[in-house]
Protein backbone atom coordinates (compact mmCIF):
# COMPACT_ATOMS: atom_id res chain seq x y z
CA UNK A 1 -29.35 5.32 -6.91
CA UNK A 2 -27.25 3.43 -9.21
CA UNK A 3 -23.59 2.30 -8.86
CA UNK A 4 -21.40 0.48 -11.61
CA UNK A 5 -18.99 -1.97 -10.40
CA UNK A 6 -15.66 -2.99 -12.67
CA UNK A 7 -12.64 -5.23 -11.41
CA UNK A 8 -10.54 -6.67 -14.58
CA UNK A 9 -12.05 -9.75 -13.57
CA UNK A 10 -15.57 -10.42 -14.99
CA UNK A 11 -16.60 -13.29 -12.31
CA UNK A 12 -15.03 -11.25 -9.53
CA UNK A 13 -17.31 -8.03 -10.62
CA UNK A 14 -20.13 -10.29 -10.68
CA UNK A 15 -19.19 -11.33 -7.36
CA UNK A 16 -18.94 -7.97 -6.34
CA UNK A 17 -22.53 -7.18 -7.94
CA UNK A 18 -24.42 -9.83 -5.52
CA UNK A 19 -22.54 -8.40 -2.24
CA UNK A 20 -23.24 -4.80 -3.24
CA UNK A 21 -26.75 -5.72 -4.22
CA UNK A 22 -27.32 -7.34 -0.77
CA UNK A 23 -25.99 -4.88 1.51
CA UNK A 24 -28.15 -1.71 -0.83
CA UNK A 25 -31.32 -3.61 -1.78
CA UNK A 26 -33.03 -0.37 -2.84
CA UNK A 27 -30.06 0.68 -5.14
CA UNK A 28 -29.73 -0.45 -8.61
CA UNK A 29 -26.08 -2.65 -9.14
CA UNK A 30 -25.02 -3.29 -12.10
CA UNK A 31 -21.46 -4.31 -13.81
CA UNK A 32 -19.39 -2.62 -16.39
CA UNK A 33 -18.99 -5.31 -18.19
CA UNK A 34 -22.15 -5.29 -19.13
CA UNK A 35 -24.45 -2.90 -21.25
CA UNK A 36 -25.89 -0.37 -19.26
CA UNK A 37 -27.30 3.64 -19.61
CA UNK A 38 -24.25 5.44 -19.13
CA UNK A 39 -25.99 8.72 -18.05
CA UNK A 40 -27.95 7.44 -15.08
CA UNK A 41 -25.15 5.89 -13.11
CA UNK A 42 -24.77 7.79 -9.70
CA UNK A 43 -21.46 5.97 -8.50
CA UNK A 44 -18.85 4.16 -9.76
CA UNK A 45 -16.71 0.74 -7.82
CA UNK A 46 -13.67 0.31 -9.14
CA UNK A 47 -10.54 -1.73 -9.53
CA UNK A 48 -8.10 -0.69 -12.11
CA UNK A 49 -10.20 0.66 -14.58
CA UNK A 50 -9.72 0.89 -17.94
CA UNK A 51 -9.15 3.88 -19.39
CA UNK A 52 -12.39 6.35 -20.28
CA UNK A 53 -14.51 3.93 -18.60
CA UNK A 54 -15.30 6.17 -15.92
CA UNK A 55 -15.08 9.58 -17.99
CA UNK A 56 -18.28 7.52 -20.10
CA UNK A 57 -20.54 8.48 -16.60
CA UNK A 58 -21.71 12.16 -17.25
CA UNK A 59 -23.93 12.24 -14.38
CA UNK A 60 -21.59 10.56 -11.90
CA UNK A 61 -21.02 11.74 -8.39
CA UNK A 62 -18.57 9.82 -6.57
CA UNK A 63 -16.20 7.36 -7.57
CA UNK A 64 -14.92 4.89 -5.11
CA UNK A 65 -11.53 2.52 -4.87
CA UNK A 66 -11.79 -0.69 -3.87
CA UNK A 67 -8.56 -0.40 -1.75
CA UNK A 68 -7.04 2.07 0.28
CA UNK A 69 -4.84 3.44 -2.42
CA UNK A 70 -6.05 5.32 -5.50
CA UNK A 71 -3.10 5.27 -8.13
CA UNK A 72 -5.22 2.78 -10.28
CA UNK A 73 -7.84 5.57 -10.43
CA UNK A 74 -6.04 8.53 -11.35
CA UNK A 75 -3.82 6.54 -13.46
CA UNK A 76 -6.58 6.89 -16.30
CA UNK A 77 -5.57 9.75 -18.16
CA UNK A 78 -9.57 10.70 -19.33
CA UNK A 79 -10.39 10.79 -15.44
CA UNK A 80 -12.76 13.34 -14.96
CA UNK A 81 -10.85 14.94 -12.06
CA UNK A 82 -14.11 17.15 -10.41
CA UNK A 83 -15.23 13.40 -9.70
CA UNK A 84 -14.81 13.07 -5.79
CA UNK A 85 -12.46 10.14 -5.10
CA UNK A 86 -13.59 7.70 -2.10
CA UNK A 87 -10.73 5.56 -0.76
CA UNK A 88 -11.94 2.43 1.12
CA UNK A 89 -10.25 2.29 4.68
CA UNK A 90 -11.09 0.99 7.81
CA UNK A 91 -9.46 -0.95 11.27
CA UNK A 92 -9.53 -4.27 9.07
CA UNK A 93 -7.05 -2.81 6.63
CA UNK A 94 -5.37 -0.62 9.38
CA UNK A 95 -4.64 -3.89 11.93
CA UNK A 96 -3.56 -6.16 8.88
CA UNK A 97 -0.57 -3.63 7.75
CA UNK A 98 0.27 -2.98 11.53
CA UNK A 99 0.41 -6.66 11.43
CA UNK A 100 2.43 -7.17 8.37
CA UNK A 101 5.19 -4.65 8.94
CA UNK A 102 5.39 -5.97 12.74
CA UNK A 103 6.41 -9.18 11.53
CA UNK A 104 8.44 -8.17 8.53
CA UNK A 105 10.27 -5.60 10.60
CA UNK A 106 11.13 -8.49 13.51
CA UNK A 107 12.16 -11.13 10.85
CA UNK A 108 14.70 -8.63 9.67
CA UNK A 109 15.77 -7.54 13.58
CA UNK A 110 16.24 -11.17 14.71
CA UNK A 111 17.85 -12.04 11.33
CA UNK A 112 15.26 -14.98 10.92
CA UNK A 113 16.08 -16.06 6.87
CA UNK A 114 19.72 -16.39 8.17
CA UNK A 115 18.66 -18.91 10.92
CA UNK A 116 16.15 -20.37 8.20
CA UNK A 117 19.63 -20.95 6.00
CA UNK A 118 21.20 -22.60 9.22
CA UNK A 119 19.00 -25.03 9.72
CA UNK A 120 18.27 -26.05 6.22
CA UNK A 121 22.21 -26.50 6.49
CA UNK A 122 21.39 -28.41 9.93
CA UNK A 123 23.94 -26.02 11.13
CA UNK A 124 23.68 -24.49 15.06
CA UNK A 125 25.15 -21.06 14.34
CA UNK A 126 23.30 -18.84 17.40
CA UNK A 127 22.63 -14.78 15.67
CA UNK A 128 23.31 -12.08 18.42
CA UNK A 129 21.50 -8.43 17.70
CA UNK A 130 20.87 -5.65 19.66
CA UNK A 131 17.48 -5.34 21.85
CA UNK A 132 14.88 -3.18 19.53
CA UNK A 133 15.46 0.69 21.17
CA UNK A 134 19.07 -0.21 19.54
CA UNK A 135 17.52 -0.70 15.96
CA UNK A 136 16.75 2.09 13.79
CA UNK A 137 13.37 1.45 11.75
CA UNK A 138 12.29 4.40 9.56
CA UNK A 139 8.47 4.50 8.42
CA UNK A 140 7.99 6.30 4.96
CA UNK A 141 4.63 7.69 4.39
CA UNK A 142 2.60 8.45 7.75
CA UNK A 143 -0.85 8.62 6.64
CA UNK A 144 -3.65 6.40 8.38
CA UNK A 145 -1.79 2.63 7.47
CA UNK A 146 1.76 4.53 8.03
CA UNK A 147 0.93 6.43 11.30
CA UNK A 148 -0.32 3.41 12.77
CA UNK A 149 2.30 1.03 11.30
CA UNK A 150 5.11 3.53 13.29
CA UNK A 151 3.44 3.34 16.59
CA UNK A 152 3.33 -0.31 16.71
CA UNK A 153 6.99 -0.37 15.84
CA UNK A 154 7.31 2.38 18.73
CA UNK A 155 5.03 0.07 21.25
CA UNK A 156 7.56 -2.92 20.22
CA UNK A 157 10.48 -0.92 21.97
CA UNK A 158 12.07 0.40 18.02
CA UNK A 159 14.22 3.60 18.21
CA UNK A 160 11.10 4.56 15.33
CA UNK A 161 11.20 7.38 13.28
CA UNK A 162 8.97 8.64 10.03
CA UNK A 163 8.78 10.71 7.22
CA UNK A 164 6.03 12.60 5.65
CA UNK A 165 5.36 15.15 2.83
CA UNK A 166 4.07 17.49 5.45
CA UNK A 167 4.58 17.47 9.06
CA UNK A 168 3.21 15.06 11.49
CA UNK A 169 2.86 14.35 15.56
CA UNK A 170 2.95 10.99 16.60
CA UNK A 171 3.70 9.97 19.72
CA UNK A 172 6.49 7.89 20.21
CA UNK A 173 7.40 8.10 17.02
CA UNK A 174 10.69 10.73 16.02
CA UNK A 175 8.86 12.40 12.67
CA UNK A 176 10.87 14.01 10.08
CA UNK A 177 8.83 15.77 6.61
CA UNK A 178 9.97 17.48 3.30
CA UNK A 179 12.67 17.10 1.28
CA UNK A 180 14.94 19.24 3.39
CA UNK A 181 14.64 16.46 5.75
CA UNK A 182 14.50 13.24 4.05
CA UNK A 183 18.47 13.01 4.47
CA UNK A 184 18.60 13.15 8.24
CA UNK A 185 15.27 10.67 7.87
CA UNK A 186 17.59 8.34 5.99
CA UNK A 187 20.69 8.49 7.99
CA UNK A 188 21.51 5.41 10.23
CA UNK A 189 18.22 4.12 9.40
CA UNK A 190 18.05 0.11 9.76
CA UNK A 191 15.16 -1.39 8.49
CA UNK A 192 13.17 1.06 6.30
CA UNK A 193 9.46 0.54 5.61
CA UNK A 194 7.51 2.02 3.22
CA UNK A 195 3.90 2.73 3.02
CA UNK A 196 4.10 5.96 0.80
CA UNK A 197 1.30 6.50 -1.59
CA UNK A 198 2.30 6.58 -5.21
CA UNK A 199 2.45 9.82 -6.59
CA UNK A 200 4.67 11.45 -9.39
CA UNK A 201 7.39 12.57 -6.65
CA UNK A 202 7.24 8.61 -5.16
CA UNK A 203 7.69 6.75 -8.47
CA UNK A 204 11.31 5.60 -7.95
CA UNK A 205 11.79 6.58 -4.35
CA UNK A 206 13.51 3.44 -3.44
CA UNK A 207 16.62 4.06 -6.10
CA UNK A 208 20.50 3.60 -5.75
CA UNK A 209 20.44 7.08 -4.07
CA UNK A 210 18.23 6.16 -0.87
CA UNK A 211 19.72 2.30 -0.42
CA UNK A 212 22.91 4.51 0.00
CA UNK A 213 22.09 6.88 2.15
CA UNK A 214 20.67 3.74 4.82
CA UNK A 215 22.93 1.98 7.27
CA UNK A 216 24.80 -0.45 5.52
CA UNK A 217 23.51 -4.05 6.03
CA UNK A 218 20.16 -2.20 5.89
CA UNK A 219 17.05 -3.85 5.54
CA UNK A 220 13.76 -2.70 2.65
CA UNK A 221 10.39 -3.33 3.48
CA UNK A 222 8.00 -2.57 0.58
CA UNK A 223 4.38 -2.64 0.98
CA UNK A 224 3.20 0.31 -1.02
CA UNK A 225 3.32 -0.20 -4.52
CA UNK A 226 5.33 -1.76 -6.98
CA UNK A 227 6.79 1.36 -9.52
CA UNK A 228 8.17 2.47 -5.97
CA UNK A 229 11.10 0.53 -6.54
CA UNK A 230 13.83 0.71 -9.17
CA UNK A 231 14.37 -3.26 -8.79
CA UNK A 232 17.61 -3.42 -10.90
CA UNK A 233 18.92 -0.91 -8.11
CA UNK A 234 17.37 -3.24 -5.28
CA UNK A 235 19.02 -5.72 -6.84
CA UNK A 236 22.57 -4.09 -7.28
CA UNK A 237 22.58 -2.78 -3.91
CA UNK A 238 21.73 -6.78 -2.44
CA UNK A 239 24.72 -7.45 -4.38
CA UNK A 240 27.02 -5.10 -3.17
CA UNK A 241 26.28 -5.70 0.93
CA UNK A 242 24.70 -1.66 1.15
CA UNK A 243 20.94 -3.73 1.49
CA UNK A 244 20.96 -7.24 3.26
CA UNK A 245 17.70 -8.28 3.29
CA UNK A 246 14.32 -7.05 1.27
CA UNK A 247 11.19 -8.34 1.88
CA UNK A 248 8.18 -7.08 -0.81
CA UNK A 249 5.29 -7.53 -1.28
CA UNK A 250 4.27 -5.01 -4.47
CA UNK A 251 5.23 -5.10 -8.17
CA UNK A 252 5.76 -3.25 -10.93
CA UNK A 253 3.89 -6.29 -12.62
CA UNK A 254 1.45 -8.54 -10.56
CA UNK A 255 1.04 -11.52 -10.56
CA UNK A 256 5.02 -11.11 -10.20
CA UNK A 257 6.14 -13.12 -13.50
CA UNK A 258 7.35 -16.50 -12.83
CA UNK A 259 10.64 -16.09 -14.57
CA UNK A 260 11.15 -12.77 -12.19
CA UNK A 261 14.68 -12.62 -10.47
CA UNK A 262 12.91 -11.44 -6.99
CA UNK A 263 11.13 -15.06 -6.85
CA UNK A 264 14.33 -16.84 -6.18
CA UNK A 265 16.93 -14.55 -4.77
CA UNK A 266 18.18 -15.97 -1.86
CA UNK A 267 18.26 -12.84 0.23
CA UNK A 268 14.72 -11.04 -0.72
CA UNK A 269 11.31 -12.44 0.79
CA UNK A 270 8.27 -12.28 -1.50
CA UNK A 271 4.55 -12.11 -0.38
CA UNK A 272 1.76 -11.80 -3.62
CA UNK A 273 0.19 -8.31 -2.45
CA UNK A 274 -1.69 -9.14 1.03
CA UNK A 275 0.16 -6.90 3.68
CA UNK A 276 -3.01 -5.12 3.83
CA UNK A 277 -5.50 -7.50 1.67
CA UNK A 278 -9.05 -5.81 1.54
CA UNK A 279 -11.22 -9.22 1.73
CA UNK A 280 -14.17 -8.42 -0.08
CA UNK A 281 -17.18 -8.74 2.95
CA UNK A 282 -14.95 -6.16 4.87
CA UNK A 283 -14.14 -3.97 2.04
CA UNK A 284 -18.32 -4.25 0.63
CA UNK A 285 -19.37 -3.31 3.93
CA UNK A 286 -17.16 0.07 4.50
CA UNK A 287 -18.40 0.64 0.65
CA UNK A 288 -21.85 0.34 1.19
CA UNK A 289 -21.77 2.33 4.61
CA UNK A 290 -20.14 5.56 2.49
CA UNK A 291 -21.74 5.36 -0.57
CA UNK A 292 -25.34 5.52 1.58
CA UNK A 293 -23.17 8.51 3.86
CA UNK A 294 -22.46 10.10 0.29
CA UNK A 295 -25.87 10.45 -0.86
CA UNK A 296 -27.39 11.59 2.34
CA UNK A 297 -24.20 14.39 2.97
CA UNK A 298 -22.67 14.86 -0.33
CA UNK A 299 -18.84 13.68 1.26
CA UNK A 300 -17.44 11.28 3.45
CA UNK A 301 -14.34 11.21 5.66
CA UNK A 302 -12.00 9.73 3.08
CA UNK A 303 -12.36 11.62 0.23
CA UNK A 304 -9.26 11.62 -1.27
CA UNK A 305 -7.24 14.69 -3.63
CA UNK A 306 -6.91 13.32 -7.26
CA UNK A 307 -4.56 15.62 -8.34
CA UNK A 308 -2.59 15.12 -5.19
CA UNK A 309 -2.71 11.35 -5.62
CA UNK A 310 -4.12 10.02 -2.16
């Protein structure tokens, strides 16, 4: 078998090459960026292709994200689209976001930049809030990171609730799903997290029109993807007291640009894209366990639906 690696990076697929090459020593590895005989590739790695890269493979069988997500992928517009799709998931990734949006979620309950301000100030100004089954936190998106992410918040004592495309059962967690019920979702919702994928219907979810329909003094947690927000609405509604706090860690353009208004805004908390970091001997390992599982069965647990977008 063969399998084609490409990250944007040259070094990185290179570095990518040796790991794959280690962990499938009787599979060929070889990188895009390189010259190679596009009809006998079996599988293709990859990290925001380029476009037609992978529709160049005539004989390929699988194609597999390095990440959980697979926006990157479909985003090619020559994708061959009877290509199975393999997202790359696993308790690593899973723990990591339940960690991330635990912490994010409490920063925002106890009100922690706002004591950060006080004592830069070297001011003693004590924040009261109500114990967590008080606090609203609404999970957007309840797949595998999303599920998990709500019944954390749920174990931490948070009056929890979610929302998915379809409908889902999770216990301790109050689930809401469709469009008919993404008001009552919304409604006296908190602290609203949001681990949807990114899909046609998702580009722009967080707008003017969802920061109002929050609590006011709400707080945005964003660890999805960047063209999720509308950020001259985040930034309207930080302005006008409807949002309090945001803390993000996806971009419409990453690296976030250093002359970017998020970097400095007093009341918005950036983090470069690690919520739910894949580290590369992790993410190699999952990879090499189902592209081996591929060729033996022909599919794999996480195949995901290109032309539904996850």
């Amino acid at each position: 078998m063969i399998v084609a690696i490409y990250l944007p990076s040259t070094e990185k697929t290179q570095d990518w090459c040796a790991m794959m090459g280690d962990l499938l020593p009787d599979w060929q590895v070889v990188s895009m960026h390189d010259d190679i005989a596009v009809e006998t590739v079996d599988f293709a790695l990859v990290w925001r292709p380029r476009t037609g890269d992978l529709a160049r493979f005539t004989n390929l069988k699988a194609i597999v994200s390095i990440g959980a997500g697979i926006d990157h992928v479909v985003a090619d517009a020559e994708l061959p689209r009877h290509v199975p799709i393999i997202r790359t998931v696993g308790t690593d990734l899973t723990q990591r976001m339940r960690e991330y949006v635990a912490l994010h979620v409490l920063r925002h309950h106890r009100n922690t930049p706002a004591l950060a301000v006080s004592q830069a100030a070297s001011k003693w100004a004590p924040i009261v809030v109500p114990p967590a089954p008080k606090r609203r936190v609404g999970v957007m998106g309840l797949g595998n990171l999303g599920a998990q992410a709500a019944k954390t918040l749920s174990m931490l004592g948070f009056d929890t609730v979610g929302w998915a495309r379809s409908g889902r059962e999770i216990e301790g967690v109050t689930c809401y799903s469709g469009p008919e019920q993404f008001d009552e979702f919304l409604t006296g919702t908190e602290i609203l997290v949001n681990l949807l994928p990114l899909t046609d219907p998702t580009r722009g979810i967080l707008n003017a029109g969802l920061f109002n329909r929050l609590a006011r003094g709400a707080c945005v947690i964003n660890a999805a993807r960047g063209p999720h927000m509308v950020d001259q609405d985040l930034l309207a509604a930080l302005a006008s007291g409807q949002v309090a706090q945001a803390t993000l860690d996806v971009f419409h353009i990453e690296p976030l640009p250093e002359d970017h208004p998020f970097w400095s805004h007093p009341q918005i908390t950036v983090t470069p894209h690690v919520a739910s970091l894949i580290d590369a001997p992790t993410g190699s390992r999952i990879i090499a366990k189902n592209l081996r599982d591929f060729a033996a069965n022909g599919t794999v647990d996480d195949i995901a639906d290109a032309n539904r977008g996850y």
